[in-house]
Protein backbone atom coordinates (compact mmCIF):
# COMPACT_ATOMS: atom_id res chain seq x y z
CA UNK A 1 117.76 125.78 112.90
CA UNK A 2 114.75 126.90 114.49
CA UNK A 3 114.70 125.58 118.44
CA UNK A 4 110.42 125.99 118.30
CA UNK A 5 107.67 125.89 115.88
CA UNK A 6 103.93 126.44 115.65
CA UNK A 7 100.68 124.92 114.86
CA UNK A 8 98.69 127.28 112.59
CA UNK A 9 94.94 126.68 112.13
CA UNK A 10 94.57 126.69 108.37
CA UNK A 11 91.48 127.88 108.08
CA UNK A 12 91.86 131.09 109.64
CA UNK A 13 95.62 131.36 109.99
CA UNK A 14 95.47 131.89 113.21
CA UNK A 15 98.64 130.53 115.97
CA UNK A 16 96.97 127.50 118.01
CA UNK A 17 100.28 126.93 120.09
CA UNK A 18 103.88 127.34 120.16
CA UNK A 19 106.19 124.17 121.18
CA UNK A 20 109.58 123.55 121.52
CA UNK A 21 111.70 120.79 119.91
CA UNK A 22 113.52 118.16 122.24
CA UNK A 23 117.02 118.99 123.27
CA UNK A 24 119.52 116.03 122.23
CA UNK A 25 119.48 115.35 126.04
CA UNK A 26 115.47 114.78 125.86
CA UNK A 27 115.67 112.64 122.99
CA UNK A 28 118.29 110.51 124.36
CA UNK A 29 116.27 109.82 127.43
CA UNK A 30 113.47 109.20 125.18
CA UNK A 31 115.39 106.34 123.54
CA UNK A 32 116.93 104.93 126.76
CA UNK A 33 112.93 104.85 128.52
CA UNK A 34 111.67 103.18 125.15
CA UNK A 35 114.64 100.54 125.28
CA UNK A 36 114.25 99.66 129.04
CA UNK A 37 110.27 99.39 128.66
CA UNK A 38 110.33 97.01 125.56
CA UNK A 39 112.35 94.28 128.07
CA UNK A 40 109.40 94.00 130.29
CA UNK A 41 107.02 95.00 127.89
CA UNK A 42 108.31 92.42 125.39
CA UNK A 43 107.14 89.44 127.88
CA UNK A 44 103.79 91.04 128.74
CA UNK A 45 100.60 88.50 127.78
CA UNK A 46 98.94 88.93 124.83
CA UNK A 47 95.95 88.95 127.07
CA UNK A 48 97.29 92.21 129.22
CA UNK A 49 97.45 93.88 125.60
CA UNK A 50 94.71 92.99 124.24
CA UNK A 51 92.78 94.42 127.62
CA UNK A 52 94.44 97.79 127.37
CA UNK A 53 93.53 97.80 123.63
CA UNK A 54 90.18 98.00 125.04
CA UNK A 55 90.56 100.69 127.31
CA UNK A 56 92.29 102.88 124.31
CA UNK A 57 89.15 101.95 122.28
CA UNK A 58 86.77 103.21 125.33
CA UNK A 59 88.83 106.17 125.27
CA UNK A 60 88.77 107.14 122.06
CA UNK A 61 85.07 107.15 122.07
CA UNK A 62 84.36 108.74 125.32
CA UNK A 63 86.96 112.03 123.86
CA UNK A 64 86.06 111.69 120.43
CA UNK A 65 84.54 115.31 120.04
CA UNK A 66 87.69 116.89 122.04
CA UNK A 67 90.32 114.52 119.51
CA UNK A 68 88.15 115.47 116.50
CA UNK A 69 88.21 119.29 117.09
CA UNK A 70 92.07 119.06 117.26
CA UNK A 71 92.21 117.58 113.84
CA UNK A 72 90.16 120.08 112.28
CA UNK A 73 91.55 122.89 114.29
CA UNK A 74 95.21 121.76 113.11
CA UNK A 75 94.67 120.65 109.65
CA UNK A 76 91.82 121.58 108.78
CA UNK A 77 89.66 119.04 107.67
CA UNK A 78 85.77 119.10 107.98
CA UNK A 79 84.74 117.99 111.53
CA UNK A 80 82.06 115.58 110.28
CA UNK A 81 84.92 113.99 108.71
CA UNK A 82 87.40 114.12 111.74
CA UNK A 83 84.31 112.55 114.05
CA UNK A 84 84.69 109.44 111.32
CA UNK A 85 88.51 109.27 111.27
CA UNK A 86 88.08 108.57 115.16
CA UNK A 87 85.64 105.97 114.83
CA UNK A 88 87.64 104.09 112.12
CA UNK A 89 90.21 104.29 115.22
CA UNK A 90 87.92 102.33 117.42
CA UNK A 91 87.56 99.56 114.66
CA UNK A 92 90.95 98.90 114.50
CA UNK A 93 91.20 98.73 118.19
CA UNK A 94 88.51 95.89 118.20
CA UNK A 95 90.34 94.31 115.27
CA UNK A 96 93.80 93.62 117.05
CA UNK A 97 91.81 92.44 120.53
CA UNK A 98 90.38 90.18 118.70
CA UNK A 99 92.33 88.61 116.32
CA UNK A 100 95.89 89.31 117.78
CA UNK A 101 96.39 86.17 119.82
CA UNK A 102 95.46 84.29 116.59
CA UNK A 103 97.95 86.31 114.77
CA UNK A 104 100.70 85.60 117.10
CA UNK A 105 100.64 82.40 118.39
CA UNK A 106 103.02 80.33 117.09
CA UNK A 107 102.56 77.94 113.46
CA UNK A 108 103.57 74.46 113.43
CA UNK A 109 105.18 73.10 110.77
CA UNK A 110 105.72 69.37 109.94
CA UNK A 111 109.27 68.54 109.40
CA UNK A 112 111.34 66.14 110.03
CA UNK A 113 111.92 67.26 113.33
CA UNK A 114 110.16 66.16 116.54
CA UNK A 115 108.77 69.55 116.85
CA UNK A 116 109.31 72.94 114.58
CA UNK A 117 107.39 76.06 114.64
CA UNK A 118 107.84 79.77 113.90
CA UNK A 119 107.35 82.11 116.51
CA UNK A 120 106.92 85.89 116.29
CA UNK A 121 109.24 87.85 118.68
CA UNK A 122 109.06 91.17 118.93
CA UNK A 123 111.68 93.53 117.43
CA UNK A 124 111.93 96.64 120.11
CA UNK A 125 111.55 100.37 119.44
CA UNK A 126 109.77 101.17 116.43
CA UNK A 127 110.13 104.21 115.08
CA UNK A 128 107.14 105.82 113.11
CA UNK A 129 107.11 109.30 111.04
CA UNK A 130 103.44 109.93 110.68
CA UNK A 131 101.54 112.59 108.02
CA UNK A 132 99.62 115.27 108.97
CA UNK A 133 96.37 114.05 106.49
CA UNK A 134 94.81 111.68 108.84
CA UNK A 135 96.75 112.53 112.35
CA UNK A 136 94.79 109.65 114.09
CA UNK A 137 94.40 107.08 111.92
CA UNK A 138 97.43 106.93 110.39
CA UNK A 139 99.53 106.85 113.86
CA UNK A 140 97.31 104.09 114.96
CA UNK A 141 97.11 101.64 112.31
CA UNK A 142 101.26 101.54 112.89
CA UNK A 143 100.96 102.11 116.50
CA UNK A 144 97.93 99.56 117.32
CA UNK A 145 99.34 96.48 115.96
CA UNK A 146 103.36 97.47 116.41
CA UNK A 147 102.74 97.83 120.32
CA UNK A 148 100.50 94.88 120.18
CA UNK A 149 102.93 92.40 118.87
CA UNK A 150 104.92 93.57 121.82
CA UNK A 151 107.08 96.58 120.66
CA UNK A 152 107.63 100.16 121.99
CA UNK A 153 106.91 102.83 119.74
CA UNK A 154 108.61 106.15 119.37
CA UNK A 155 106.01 108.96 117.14
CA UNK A 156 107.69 111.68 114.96
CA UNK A 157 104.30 113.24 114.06
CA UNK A 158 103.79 116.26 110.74
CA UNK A 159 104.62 119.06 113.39
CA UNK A 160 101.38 120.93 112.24
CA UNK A 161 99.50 118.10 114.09
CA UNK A 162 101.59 118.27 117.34
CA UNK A 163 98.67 118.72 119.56
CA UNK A 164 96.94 115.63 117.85
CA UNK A 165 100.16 113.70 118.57
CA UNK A 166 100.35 115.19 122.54
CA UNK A 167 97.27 113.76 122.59
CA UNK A 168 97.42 110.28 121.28
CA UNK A 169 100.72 109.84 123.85
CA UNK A 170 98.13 110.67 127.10
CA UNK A 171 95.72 108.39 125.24
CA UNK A 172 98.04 105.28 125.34
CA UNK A 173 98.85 106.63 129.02
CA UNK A 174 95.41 107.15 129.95
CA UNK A 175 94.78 103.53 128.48
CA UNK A 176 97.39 101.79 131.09
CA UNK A 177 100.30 101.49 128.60
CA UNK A 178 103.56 101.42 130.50
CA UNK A 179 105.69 104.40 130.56
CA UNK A 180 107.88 104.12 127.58
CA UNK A 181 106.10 102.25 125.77
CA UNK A 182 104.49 104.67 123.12
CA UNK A 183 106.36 108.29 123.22
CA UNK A 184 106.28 111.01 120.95
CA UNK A 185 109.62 112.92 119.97
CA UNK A 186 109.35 116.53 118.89
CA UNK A 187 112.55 116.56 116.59
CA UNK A 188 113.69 118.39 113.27
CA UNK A 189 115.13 116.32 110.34
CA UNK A 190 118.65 116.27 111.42
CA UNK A 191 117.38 114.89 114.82
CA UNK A 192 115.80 112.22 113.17
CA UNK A 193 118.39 111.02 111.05
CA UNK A 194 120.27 110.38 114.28
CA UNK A 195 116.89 109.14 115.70
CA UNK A 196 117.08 106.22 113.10
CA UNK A 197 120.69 105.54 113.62
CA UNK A 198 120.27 104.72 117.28
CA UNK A 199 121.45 101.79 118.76
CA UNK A 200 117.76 101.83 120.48
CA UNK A 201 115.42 101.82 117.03
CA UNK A 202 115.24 98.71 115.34
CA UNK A 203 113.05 99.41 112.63
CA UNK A 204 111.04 102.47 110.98
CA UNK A 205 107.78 102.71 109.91
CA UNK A 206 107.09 105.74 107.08
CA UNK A 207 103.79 107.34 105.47
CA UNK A 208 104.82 110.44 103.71
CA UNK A 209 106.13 111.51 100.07
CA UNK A 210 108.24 109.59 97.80
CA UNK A 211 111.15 112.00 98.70
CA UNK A 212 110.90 111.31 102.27
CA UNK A 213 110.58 107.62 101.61
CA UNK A 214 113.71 107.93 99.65
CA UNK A 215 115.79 109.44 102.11
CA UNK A 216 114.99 107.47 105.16
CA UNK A 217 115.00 104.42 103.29
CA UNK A 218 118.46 105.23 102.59
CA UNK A 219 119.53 106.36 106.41
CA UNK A 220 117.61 103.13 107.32
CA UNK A 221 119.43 101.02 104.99
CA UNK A 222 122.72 101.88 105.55
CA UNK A 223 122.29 100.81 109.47
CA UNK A 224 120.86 97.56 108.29
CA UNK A 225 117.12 98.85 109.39
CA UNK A 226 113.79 97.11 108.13
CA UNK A 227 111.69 99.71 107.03
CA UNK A 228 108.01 99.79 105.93
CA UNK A 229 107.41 103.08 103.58
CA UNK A 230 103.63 103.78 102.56
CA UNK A 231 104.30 106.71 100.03
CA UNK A 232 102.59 108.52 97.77
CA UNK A 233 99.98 107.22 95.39
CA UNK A 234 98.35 108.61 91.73
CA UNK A 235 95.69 106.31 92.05
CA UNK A 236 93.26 105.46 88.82
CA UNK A 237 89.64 105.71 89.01
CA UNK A 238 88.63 104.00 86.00
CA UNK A 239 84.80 104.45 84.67
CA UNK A 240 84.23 101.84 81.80
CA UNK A 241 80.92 102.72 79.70
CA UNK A 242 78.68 100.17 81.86
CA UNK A 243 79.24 101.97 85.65
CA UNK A 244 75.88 102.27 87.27
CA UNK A 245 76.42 105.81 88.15
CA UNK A 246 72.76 106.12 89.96
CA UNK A 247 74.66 103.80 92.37
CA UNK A 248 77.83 104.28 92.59
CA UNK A 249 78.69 107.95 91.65
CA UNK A 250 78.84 109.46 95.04
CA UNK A 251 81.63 106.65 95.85
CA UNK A 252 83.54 108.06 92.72
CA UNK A 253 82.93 111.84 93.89
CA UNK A 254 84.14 111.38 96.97
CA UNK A 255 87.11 109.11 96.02
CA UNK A 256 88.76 112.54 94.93
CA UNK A 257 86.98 115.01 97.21
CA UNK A 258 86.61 113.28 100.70
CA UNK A 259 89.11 115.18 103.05
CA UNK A 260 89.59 118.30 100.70
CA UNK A 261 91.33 115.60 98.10
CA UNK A 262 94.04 115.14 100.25
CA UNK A 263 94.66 111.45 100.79
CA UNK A 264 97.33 109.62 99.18
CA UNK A 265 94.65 106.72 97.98
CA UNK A 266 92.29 109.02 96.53
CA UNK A 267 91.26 109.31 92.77
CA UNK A 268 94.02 111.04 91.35
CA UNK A 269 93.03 110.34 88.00
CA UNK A 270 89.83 109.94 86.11
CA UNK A 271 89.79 107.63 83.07
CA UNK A 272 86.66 107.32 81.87
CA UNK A 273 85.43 105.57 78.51
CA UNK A 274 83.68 107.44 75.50
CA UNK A 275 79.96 106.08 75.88
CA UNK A 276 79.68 107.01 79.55
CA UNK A 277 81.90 110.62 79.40
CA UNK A 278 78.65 113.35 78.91
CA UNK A 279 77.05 111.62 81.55
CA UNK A 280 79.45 111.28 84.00
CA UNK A 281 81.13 115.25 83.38
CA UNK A 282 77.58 116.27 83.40
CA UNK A 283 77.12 114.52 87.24
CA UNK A 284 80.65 115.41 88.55
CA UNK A 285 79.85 119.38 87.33
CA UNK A 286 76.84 119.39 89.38
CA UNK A 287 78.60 117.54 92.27
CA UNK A 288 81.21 119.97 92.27
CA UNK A 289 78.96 123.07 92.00
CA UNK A 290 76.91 121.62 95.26
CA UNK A 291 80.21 121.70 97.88
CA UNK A 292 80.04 123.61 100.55
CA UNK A 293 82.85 125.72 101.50
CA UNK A 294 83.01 127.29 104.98
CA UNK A 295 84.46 126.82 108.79
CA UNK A 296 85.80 123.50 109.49
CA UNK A 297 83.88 123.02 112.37
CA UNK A 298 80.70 123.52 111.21
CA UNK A 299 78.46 120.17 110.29
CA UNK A 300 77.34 121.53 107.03
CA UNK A 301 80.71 122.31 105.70
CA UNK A 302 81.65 119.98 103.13
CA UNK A 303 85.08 121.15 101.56
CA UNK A 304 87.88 123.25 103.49
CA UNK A 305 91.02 124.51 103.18
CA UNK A 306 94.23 123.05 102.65
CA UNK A 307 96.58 121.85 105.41
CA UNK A 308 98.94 124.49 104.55
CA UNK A 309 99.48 127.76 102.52
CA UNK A 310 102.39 125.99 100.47
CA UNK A 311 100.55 123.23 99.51
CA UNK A 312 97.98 125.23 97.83
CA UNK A 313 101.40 126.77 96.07
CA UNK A 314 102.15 123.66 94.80
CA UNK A 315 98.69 122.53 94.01
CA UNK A 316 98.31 125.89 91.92
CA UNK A 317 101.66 125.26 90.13
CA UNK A 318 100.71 121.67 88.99
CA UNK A 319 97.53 122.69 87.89
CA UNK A 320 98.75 125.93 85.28
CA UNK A 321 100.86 123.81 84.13
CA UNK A 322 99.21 121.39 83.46
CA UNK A 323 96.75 123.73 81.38
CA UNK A 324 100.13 125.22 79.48
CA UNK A 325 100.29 122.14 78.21
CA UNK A 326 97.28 121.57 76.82
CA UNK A 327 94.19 120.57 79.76
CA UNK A 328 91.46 122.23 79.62
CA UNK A 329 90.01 124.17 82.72
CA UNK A 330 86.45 123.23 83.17
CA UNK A 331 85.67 124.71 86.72
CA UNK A 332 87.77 125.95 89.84
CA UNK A 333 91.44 126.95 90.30
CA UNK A 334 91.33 129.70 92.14
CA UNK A 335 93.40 130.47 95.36
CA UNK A 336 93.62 132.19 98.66
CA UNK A 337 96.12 131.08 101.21
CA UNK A 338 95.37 127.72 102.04
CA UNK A 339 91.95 127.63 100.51
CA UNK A 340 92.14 125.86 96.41
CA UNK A 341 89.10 125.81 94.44
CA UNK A 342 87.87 122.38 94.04
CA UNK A 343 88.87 121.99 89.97
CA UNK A 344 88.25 119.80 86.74
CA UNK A 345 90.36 119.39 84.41
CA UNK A 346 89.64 117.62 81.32
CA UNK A 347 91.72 116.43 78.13
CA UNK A 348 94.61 115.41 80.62
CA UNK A 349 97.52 113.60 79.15
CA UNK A 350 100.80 111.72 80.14
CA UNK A 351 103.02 114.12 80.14
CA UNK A 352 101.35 116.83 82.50
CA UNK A 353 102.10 117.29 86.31
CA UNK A 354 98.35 116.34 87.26
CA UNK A 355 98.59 113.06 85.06
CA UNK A 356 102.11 111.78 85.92
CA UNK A 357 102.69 113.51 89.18
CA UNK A 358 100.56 112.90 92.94
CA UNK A 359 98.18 115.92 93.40
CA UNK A 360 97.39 116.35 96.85
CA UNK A 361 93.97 118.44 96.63
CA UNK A 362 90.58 118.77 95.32
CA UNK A 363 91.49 118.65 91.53
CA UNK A 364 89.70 115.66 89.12
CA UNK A 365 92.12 114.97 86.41
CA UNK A 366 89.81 113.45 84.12
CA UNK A 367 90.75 111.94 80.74
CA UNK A 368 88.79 110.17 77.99
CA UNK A 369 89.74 106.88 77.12
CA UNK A 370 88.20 105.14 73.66
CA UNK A 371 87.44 101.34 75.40
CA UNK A 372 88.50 99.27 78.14
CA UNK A 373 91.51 98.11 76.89
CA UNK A 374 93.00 101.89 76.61
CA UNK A 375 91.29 102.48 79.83
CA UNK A 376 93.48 100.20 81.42
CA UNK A 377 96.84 100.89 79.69
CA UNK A 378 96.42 104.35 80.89
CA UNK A 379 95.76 103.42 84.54
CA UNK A 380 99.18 101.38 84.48
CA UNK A 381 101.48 104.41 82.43
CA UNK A 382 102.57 106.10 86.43
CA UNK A 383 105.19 105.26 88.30
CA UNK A 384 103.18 104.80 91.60
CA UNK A 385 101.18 102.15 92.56
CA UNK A 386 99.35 102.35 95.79
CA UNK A 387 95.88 101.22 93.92
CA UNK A 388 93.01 101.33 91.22
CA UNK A 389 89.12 101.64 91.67
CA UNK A 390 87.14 100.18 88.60
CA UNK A 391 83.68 101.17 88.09
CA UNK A 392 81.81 98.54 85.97
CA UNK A 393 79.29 95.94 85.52
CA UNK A 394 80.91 93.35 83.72
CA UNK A 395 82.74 91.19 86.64
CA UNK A 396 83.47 88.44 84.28
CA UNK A 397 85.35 91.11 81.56
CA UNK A 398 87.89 92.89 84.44
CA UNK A 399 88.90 89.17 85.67
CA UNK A 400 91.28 89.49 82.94
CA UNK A 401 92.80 93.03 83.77
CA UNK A 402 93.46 91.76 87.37
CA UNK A 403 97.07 90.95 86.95
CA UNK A 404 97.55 93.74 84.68
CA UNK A 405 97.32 95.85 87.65
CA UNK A 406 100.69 96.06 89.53
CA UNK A 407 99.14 98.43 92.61
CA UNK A 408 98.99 96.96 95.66
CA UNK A 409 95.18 97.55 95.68
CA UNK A 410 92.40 96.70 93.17
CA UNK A 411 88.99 97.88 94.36
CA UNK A 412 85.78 96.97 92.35
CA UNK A 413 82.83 99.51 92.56
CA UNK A 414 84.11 101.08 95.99
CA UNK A 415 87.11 103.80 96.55
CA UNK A 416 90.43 102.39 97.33
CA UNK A 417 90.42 102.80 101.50
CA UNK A 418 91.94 101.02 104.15
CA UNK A 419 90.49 98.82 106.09
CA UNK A 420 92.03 96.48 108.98
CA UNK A 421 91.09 93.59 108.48
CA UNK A 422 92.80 93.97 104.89
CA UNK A 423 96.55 94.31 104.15
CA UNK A 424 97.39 98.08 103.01
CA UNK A 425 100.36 99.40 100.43
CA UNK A 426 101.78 100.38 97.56
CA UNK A 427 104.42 99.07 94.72
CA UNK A 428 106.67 101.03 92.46
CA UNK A 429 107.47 104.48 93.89
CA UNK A 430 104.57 104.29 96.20
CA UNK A 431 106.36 101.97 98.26
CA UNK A 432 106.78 98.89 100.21
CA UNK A 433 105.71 96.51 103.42
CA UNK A 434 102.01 96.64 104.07
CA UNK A 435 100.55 97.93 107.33
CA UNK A 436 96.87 96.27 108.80
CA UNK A 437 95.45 92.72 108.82
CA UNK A 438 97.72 89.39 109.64
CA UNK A 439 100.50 90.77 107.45
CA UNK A 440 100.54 94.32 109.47
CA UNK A 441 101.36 92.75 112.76
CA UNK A 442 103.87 90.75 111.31
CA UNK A 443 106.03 93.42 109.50
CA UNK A 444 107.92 94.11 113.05
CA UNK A 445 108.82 90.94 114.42
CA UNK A 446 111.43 88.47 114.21
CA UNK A 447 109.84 85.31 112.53
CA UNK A 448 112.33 82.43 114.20
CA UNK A 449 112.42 78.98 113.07
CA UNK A 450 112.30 76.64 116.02
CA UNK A 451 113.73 73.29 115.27
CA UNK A 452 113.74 70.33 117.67
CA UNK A 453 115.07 66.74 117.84
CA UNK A 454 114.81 64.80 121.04
């Protein structure tokens, strides 16, 4: 096993930095500094966390250009779109100043007991294994509302977004955090399986694939460790034959292609009804035709490369296969390195990797579906379930399709996104817990019944 690694800018393949991987030693001290910090930490105010959740969100504004740059440098995503991924950042910060007091004070609850109440305790160290797609954003909406309810935090970042992680670590420094109480570990997989079994973590926090949800569900699990897994997703954008597309067709477009389609709530799958198909192909063509391809860091660039050259591999494998079987190739797939060719591919079917299986890219499955009802039944035949957008008029006909839906989003004339004032995961193989809102800063505490008889 490798003892270093690198971060490679996608784009142009070129080495951004070398780094090293913590020696067993490191990470042990790591653990012990994250342990000793959550006992003071633990009995901090509200108030005092609140106030440095405000300094982080000062912070992130006032760097926002250097923190943005990293992004796209690292993983290549358009730097337009990085600038917005810090922003969302502040929002969240506001969010949990706000509302966290609120959210953690205790609930009474009439019994027959002279006084009972829950209360929400903090857990301890939290550990969180972050992706690579959003390398802000995702580390905050599990670091923002674990530390707040009065946990440390321990970051295993994507380790080709090590420099974005260095930097969210000074950030929480730089914002008055106490030492210990948000660090990052640079370990390999083996280190983090003994990461997890640590007398020191008390729960894990997971956004990644389905296989990586699988296998540190199962480490966590057999040390009796909560664990809150947002996987992948294969999400249904459904188009039913009323859709306004003069409004709302730049929300679909961008449900697949915001981010270089790399998101694991974006449109995986097209379904759109027979009366509205010609018009919407004929849009989405256009659309496609109209990105612009070029250097991350330029304003004007609105599609970029990959993360990573074997991710375009796999990209390119799902998509010939898919067209073995029978889809038809209506623009794109082409290749080179970590650039993919945003793609459409129509006459998709169960049974094909870009149907059944999460494509993590600029390819539009698209198939046609003969009326709602069909529309729907194909939306629900995948094993994920992280969410479905539906683009209609008719708000009194989808009422009844509601509980039809087993995702853990429904989203009516808007993309599935996250948001923090709303609760955020999947079902099925897409996973479970929910990160954001009330129910995000309640996933990592101990809710204790407090009974009392005088």
């Amino acid at each position: 096993m490798s003892k270093s690694f690198q971060t490679i800018n996608p784009y142009d393949n070129k080495v951004i930095k070398e780094y090293v991987f913590h020696s067993s030693t490191e990470i042990e001290t790591i653990l012990k500094s994250s342990a000793e910090c959550f006992q003071k930490w633990r009995k901090s105010s509200i108030s005092v966390r609140t106030e440095l959740l405000n300094n982080v969100a000062e912070l992130l504004e006032a760097n926002k250009k250097l923190y943005a740059e990293t992004i796209t440098l690292e993983m290549g995503k358009p730097i337009s779109q990085s600038i917005s991924e810090i922003e969302k950042c502040v929002t969240l910060c506001d969010f949990y100043a706000t509302n966290a007091d609120n959210f953690l004070s205790d609930e009474l609850i009439e019994t027959d007991a002279d006084e009972s109440f829950i209360s929400y305790d903090p857990l301890g160290c939290i550990l969180g294994i972050m992706p690579w797609n959003y390398p802000f954003w995702q580390v905050m909406r599990f670091a923002i509302p674990t530390l707040t309810a009065g946990n440390t935090a321990i970051l295993k970042h994507a380790s080709n977004v090590t420099g974005c992680s260095v930097l969210i670590e000074e950030l929480f420094e730089k914002a008055g955090f106490p030492k210990g109480c948000f660090q990052v570990v640079l370990a390999n997989h083996e280190q983090i399986e003994k990461i997890i079994t640590h007398d020191a973590v008390k729960a894990v926090s997971l956004t990644g694939s389905e296989k990586a949800g699988r296998s540190i569900a199962a480490i966590a699990g057999k040390n009796l460790k909560k664990c809150v897994l947002e996987l992948g997703g294969n999400n249904a954008c459904i188009v039913l034959d009323d859709a306004d597309l003069d409004s709302y067709f730049e929300v679909m477009f961008n449900a697949r292609m915001q981010n270089t389609g790399q998101s694991c709530i974006a449109a995986k799958r097209f379904i759109v009804t027979k009366g509205i198909y010609e018009k919407f192909m004929k849009r989405f063509k256009l659309k496609i035709k109209a990105l612009k391809f070029g250097d991350p860091m330029e304003t004007d660039t609105t599609i970029s490369t990959l993360a990573r050259i074997d991710l375009a591999d796999i990209l390119k494998k799902q998509v010939d296969e898919s067209i073995e079987k029978g889809a038809d190739l209506t623009y794109g797939n082409t290749r080179k390195n970590a650039y993919f060719e945003p793609t459409i591919l129509e006459n998709v079917k169960a049974g094909m990797p870009v149907f059944d299986e999460e494509t993590f890219g600029p390819v539009a499955a698209i198939t046609k579906a003969k009326d709602t009802q069909e529309a729907f039944e194909l939306a629900q035949d995948s094993k994920f379930g992280l969410g479905t957008m539906i683009f209609t008029q008719d708000f009194e006909k989808i009422q009844g399709f509601i509980d039809d839906i087993q995702d853990g989003a429904f989203f009516v004339n808007e993309l599935v996104k996250s948001d923090a004032r709303l609760p955020f995961g999947g079902t099925k193989d897409s996973g479970y817990g929910r990160e954001l809102s009330k129910e995000g800063i309640h996933e990592f505490v101990n809710k204790k019944t407090i009974f009392i008889k005088k």
